[in-house]
PDB file of N, CA and C in Angstrom:
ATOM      1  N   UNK A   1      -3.117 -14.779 -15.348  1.00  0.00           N
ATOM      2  CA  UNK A   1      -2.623 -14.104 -16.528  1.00  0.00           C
ATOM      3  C   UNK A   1      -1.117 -13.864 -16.367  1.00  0.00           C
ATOM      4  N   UNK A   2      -0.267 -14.299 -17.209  1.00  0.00           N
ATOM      5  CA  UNK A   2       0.984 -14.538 -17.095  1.00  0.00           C
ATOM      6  C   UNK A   2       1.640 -13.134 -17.593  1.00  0.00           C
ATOM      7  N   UNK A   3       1.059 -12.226 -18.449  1.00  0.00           N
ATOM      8  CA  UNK A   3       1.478 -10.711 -18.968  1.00  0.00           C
ATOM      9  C   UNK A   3       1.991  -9.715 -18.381  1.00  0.00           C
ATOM     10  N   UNK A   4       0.977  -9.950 -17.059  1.00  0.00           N
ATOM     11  CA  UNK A   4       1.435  -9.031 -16.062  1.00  0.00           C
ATOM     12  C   UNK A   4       2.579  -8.406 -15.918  1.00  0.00           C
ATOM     13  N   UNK A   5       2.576  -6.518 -15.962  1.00  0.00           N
ATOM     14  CA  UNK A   5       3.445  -6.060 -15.376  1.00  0.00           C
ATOM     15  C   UNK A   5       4.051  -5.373 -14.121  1.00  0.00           C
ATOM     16  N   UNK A   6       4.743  -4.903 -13.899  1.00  0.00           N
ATOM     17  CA  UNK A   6       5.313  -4.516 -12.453  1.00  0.00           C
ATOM     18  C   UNK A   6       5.184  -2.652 -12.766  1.00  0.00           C
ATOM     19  N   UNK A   7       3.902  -2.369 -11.689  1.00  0.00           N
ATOM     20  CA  UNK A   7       3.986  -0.880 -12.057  1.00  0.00           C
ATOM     21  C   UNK A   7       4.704  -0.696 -10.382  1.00  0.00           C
ATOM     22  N   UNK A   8       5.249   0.637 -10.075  1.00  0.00           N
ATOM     23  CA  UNK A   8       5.029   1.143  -8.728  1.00  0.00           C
ATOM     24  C   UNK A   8       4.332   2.384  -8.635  1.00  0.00           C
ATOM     25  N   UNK A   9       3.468   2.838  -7.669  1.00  0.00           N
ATOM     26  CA  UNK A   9       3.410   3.962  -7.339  1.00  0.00           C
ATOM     27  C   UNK A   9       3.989   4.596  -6.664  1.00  0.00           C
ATOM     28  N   UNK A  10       4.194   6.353  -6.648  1.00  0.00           N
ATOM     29  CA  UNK A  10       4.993   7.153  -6.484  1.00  0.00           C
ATOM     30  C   UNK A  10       5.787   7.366  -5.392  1.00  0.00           C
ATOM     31  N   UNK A  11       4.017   7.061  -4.244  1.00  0.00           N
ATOM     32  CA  UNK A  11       4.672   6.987  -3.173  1.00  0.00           C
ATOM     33  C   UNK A  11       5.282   5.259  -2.328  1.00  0.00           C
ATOM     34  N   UNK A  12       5.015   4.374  -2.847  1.00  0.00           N
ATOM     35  CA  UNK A  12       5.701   3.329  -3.018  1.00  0.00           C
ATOM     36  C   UNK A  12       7.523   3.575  -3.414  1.00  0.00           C
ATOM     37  N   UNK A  13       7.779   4.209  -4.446  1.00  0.00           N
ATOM     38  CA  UNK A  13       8.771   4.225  -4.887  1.00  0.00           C
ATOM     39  C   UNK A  13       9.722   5.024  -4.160  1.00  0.00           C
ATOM     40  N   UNK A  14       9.494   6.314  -3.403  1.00  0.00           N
ATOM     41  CA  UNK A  14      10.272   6.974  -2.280  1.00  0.00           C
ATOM     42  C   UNK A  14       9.785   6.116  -1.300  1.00  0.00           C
ATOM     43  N   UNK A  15       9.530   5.679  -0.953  1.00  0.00           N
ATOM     44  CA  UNK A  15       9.184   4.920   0.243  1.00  0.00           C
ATOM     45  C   UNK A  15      10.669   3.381   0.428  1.00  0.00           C
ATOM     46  N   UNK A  16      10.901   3.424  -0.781  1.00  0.00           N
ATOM     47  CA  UNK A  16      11.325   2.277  -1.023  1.00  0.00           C
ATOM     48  C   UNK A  16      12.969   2.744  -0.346  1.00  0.00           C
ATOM     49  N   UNK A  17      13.027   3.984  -1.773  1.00  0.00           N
ATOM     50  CA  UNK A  17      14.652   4.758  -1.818  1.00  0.00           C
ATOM     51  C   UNK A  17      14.400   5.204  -0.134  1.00  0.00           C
ATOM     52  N   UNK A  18      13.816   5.744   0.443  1.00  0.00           N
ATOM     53  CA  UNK A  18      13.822   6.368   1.663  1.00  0.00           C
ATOM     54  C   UNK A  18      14.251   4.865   3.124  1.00  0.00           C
ATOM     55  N   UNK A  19      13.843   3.788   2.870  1.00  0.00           N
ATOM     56  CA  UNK A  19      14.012   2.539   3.177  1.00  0.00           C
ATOM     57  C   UNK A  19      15.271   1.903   3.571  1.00  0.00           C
ATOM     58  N   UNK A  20      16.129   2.226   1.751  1.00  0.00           N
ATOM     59  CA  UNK A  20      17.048   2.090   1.429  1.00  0.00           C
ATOM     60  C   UNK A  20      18.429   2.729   2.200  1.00  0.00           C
ATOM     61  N   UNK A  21      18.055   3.890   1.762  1.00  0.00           N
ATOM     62  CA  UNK A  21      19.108   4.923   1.966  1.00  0.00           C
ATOM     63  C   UNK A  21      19.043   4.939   3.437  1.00  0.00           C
ATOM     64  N   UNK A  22      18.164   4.440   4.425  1.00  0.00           N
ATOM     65  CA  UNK A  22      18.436   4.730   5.359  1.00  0.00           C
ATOM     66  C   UNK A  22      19.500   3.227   6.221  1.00  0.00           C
ATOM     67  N   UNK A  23      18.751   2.188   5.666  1.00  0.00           N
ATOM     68  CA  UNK A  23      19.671   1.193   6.118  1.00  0.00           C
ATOM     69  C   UNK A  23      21.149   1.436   5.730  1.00  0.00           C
ATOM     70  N   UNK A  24      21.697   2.009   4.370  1.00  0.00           N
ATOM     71  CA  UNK A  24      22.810   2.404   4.173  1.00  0.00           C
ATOM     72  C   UNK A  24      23.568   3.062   4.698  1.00  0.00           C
ATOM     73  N   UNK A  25      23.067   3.770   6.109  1.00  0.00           N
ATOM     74  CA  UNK A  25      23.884   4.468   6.851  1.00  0.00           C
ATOM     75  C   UNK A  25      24.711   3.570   7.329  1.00  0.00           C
ATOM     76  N   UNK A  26      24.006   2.831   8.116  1.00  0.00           N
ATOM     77  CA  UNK A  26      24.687   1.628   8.632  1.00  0.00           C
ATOM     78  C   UNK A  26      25.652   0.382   8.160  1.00  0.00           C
ATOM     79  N   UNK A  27      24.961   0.597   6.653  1.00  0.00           N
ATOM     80  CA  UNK A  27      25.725  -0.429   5.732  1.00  0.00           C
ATOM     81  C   UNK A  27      25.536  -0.667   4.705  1.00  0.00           C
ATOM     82  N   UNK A  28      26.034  -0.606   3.428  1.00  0.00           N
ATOM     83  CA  UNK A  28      25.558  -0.502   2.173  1.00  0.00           C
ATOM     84  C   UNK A  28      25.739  -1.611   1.344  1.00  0.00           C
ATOM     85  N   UNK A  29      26.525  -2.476   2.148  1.00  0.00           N
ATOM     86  CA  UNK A  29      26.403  -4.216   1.751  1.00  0.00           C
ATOM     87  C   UNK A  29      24.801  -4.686   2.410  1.00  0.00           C
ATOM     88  N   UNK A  30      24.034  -4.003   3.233  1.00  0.00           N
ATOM     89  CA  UNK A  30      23.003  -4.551   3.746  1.00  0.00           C
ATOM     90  C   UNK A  30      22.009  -3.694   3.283  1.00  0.00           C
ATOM     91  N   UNK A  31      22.068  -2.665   2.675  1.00  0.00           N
ATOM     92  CA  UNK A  31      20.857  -2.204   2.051  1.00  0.00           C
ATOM     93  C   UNK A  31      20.887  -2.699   0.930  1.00  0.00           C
ATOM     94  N   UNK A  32      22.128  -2.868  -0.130  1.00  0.00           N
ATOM     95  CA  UNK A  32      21.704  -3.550  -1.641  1.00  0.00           C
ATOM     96  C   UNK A  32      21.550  -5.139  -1.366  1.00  0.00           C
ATOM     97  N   UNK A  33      21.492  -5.644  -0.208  1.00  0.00           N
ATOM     98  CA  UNK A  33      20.535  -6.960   0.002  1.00  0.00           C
ATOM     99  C   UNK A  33      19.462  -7.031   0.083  1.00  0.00           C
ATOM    100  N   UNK A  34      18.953  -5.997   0.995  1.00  0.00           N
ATOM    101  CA  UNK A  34      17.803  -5.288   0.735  1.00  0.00           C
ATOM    102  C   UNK A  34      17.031  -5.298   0.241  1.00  0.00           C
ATOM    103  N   UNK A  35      17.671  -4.574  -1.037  1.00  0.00           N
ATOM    104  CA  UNK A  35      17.076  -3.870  -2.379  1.00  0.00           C
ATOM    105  C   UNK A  35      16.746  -4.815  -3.499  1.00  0.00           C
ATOM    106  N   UNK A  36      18.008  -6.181  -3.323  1.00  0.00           N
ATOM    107  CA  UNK A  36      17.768  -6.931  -4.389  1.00  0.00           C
ATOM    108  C   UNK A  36      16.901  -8.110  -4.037  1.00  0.00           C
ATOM    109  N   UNK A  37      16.881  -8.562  -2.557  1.00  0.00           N
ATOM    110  CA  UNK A  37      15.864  -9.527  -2.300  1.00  0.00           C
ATOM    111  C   UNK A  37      14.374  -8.929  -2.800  1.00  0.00           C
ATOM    112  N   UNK A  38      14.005  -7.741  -1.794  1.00  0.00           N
ATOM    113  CA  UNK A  38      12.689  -7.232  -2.273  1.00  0.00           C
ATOM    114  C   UNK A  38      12.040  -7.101  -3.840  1.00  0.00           C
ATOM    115  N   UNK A  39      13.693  -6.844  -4.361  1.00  0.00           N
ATOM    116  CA  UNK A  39      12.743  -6.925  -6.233  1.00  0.00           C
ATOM    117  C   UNK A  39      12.483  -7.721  -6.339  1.00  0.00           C
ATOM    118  N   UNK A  40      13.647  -8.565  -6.136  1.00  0.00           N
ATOM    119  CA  UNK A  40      13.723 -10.053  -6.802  1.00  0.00           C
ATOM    120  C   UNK A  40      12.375 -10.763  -6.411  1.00  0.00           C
ATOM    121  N   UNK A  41      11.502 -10.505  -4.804  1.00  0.00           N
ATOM    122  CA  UNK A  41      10.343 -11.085  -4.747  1.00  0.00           C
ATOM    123  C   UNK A  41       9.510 -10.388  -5.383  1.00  0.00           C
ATOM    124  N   UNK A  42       9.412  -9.043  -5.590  1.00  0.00           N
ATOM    125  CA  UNK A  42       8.337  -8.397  -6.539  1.00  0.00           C
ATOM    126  C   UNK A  42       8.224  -8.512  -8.277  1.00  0.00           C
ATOM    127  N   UNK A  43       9.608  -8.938  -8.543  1.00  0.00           N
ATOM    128  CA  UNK A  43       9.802  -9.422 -10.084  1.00  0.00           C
ATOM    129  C   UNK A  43       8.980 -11.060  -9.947  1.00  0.00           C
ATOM    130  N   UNK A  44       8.933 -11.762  -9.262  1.00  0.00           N
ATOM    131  CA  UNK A  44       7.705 -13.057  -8.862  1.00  0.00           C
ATOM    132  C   UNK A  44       6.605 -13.045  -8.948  1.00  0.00           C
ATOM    133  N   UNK A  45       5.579 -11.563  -8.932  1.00  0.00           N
ATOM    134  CA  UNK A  45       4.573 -11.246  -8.848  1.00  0.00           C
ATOM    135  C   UNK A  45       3.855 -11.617  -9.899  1.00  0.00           C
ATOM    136  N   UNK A  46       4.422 -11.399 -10.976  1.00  0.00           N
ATOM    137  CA  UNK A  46       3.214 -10.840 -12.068  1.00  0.00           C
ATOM    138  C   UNK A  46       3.140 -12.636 -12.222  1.00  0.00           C
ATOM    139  N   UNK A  47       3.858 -13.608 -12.533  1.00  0.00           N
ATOM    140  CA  UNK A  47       3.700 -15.124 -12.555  1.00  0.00           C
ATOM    141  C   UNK A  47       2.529 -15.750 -11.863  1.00  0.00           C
ATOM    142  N   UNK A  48       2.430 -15.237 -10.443  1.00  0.00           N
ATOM    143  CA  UNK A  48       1.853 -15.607  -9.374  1.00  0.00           C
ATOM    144  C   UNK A  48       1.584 -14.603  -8.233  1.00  0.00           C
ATOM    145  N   UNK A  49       0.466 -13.633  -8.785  1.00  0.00           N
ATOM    146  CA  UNK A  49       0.472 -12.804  -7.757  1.00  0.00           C
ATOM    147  C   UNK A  49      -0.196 -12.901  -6.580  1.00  0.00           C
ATOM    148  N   UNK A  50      -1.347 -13.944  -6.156  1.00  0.00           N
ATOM    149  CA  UNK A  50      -1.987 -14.572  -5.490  1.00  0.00           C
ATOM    150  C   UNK A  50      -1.391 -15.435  -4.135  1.00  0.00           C
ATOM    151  N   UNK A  51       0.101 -15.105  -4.491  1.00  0.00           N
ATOM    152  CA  UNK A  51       1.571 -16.226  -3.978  1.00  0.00           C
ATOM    153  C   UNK A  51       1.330 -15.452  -1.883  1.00  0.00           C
ATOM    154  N   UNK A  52       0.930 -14.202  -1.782  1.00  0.00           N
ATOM    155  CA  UNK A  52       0.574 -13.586  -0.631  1.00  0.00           C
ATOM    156  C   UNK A  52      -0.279 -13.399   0.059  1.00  0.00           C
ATOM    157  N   UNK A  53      -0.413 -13.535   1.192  1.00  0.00           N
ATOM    158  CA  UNK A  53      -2.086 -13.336   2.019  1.00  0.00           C
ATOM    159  C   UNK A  53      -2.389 -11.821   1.269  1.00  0.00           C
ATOM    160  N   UNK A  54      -3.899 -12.412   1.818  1.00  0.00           N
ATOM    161  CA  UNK A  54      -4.917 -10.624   1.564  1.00  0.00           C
ATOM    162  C   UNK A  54      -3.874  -9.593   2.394  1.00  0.00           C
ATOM    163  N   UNK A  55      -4.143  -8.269   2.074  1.00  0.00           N
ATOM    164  CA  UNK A  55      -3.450  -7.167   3.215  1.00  0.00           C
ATOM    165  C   UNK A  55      -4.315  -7.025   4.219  1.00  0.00           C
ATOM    166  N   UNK A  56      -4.060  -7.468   5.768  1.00  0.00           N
ATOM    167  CA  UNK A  56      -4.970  -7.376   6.828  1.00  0.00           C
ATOM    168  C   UNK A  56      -5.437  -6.241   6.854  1.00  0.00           C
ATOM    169  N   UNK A  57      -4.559  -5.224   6.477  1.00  0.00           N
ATOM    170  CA  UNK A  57      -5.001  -3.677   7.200  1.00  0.00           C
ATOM    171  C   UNK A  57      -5.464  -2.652   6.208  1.00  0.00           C
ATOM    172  N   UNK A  58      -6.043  -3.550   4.579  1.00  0.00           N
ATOM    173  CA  UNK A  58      -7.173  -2.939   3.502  1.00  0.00           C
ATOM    174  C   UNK A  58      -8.316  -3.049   4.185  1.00  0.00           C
ATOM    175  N   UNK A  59      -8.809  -1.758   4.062  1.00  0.00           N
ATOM    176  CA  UNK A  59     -10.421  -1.865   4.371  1.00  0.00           C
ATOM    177  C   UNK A  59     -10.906  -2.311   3.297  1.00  0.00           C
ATOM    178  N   UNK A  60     -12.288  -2.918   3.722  1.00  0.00           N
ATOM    179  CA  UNK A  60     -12.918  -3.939   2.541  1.00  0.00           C
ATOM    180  C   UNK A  60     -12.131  -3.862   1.419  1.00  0.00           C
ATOM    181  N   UNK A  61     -11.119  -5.241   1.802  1.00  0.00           N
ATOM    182  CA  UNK A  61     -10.408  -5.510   0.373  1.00  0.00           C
ATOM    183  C   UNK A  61     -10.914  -6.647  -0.050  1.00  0.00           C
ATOM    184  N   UNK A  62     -10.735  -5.866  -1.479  1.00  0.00           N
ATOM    185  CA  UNK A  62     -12.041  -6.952  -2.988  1.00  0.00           C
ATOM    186  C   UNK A  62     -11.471  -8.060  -2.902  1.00  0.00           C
ATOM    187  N   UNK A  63     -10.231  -8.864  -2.486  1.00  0.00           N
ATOM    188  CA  UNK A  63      -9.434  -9.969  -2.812  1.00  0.00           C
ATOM    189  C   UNK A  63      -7.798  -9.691  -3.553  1.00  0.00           C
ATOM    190  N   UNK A  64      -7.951  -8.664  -4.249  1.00  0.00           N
ATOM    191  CA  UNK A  64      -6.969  -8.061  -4.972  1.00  0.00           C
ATOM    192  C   UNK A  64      -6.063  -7.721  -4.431  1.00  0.00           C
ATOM    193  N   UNK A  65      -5.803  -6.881  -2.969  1.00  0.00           N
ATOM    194  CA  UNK A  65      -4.864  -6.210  -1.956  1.00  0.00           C
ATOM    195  C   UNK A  65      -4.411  -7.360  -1.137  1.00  0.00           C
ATOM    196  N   UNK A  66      -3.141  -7.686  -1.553  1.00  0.00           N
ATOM    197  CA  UNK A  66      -2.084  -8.114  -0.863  1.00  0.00           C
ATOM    198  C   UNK A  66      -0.883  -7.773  -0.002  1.00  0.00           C
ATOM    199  N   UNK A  67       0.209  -8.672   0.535  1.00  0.00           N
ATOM    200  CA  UNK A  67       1.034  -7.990   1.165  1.00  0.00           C
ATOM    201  C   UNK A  67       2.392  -9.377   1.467  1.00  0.00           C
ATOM    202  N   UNK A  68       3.275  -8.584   1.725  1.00  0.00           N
ATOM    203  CA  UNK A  68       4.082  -9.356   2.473  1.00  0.00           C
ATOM    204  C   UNK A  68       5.347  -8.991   3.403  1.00  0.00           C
ATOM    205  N   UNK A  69       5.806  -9.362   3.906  1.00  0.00           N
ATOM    206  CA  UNK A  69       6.933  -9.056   4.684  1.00  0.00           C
ATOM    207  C   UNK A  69       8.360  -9.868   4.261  1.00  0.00           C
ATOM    208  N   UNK A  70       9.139  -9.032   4.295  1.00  0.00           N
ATOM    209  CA  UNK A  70      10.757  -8.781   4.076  1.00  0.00           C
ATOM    210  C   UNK A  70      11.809  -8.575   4.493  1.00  0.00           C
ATOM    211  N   UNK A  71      12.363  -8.321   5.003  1.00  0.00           N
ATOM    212  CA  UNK A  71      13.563  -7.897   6.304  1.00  0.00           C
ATOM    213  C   UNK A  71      13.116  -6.709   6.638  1.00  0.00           C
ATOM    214  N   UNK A  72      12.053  -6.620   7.341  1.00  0.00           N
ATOM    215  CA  UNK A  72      11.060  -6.230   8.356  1.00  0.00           C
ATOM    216  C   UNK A  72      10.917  -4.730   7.473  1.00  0.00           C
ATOM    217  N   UNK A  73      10.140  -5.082   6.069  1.00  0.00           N
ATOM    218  CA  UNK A  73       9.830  -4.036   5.527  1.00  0.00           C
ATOM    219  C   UNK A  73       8.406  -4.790   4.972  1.00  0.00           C
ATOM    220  N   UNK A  74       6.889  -4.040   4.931  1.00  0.00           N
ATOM    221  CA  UNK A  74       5.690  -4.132   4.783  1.00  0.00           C
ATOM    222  C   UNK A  74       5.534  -4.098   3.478  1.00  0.00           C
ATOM    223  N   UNK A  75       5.357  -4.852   2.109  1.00  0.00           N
ATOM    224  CA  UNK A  75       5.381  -4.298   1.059  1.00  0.00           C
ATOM    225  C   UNK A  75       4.013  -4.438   0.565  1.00  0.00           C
ATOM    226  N   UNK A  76       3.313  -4.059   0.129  1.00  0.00           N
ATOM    227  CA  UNK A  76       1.484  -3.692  -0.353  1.00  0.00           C
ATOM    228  C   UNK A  76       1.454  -3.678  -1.737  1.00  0.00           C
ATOM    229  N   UNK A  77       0.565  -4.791  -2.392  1.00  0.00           N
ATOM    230  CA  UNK A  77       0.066  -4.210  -3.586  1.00  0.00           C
ATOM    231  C   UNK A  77      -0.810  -4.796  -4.220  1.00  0.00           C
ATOM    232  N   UNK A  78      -1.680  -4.071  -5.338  1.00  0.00           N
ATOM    233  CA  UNK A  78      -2.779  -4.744  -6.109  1.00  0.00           C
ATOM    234  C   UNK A  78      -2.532  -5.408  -7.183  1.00  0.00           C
ATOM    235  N   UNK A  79      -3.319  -6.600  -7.337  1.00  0.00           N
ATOM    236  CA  UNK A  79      -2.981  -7.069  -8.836  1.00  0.00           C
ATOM    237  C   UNK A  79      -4.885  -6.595  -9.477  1.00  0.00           C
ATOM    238  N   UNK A  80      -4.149  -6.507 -10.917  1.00  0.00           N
ATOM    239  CA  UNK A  80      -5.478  -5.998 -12.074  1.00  0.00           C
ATOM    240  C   UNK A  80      -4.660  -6.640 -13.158  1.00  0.00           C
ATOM    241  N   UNK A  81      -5.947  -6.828 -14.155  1.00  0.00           N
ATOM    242  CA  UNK A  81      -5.378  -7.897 -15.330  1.00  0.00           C
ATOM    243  C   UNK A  81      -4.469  -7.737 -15.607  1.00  0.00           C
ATOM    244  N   UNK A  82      -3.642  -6.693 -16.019  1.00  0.00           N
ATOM    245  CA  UNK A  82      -2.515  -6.666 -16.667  1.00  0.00           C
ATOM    246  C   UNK A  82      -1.501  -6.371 -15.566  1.00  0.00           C
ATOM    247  N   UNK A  83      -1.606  -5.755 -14.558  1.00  0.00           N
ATOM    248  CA  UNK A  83      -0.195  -5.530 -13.998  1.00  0.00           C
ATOM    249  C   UNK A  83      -0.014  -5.604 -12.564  1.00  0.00           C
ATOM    250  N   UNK A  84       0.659  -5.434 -12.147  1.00  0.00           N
ATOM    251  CA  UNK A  84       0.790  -5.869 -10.454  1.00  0.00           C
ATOM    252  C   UNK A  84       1.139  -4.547 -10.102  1.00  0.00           C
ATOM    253  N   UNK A  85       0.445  -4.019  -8.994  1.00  0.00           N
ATOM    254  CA  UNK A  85       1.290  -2.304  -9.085  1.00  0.00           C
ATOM    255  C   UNK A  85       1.392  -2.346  -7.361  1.00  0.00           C
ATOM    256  N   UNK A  86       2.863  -1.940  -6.784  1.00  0.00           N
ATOM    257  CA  UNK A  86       3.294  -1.927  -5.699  1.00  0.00           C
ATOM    258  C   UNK A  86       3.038  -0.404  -5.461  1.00  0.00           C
ATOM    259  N   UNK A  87       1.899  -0.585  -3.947  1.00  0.00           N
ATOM    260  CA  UNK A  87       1.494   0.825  -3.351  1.00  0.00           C
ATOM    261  C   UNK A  87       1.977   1.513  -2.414  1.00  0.00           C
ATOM    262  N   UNK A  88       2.784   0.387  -1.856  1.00  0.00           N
ATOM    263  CA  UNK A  88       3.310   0.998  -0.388  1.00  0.00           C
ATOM    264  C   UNK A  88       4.579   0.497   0.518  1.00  0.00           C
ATOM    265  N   UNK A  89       5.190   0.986   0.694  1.00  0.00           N
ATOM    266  CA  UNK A  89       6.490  -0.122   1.191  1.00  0.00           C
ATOM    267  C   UNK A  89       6.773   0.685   2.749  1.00  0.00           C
ATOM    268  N   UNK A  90       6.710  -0.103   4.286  1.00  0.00           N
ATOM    269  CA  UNK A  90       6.777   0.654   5.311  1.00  0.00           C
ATOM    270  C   UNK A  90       8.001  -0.030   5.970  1.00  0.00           C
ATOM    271  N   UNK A  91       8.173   0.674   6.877  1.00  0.00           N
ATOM    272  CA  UNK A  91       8.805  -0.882   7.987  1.00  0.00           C
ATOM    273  C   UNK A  91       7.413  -1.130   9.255  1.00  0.00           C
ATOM    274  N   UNK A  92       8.009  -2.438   9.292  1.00  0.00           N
ATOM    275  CA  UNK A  92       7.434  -3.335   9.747  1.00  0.00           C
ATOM    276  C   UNK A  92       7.237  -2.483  11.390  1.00  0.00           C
ATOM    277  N   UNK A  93       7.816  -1.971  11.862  1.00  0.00           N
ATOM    278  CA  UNK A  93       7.447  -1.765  13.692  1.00  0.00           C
ATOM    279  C   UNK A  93       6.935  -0.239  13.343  1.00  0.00           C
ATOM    280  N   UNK A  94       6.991   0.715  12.115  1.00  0.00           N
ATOM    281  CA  UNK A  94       5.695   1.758  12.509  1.00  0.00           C
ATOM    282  C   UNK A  94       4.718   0.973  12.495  1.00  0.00           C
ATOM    283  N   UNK A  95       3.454   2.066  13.025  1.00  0.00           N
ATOM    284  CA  UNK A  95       2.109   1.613  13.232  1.00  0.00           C
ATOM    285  C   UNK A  95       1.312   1.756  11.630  1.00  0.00           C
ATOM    286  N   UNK A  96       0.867   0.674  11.155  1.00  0.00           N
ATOM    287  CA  UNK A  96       0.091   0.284  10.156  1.00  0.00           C
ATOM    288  C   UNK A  96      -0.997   1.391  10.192  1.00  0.00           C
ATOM    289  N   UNK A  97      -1.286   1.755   8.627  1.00  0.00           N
ATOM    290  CA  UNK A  97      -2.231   2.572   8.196  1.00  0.00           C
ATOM    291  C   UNK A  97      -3.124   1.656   7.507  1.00  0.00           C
ATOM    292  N   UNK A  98      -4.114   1.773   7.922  1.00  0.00           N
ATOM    293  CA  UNK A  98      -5.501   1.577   7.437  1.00  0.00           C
ATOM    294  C   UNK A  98      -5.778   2.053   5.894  1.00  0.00           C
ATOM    295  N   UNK A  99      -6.014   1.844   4.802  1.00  0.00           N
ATOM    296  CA  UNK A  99      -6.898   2.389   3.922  1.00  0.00           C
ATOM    297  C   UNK A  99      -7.346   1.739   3.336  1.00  0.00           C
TER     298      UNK A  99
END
């Protein structure tokens, strides 16, 4: 279904700014690379959301829970008919949560 939109959830969305803002200490030419690669692959989604492995670390996931990796940021999310909704955004070397 090509309609698809791009929701985030809440805690997805500080997760993201919290991500952000922190690489910006260091450099703020390298966090808005960041910022714009990661959309730019999540604006891809709704076309082809299937484009990512399952998320290893969904418990019994229906097929729907995906994932991928980014400049070593974890990004999580479900697709449903209409929209693609991003759940979770980590870095990559904490320890993975289960749910």
């Amino acid at each position: 279904m090509e309609n698809r939109i791009i929701s985030w959830d809440k805690m997805a969305l500080n997760q993201f700014g919290v991500a952000i803002e922190y690489i910006a200490k260091n450099s703020v030419q390298n966090a808005e690379k960041v910022r714009l690669d990661i959309i730019k692959k999540i604006e891809s989604l709704p076309s082809n959301p299937e484009m990512f492995p399952l998320d290893k670390y969904k418990l019994s996931n229906d097929g729907f829970f995906r994932a991928f990796e980014l400049h070593r940021l974890r990004i999580a999310y479900y697709i449903e008919p209409h929209r693609v909704r991003i759940l979770r955004i980590r870095h990559t070397s904490r320890e993975p949560k289960e749910f």
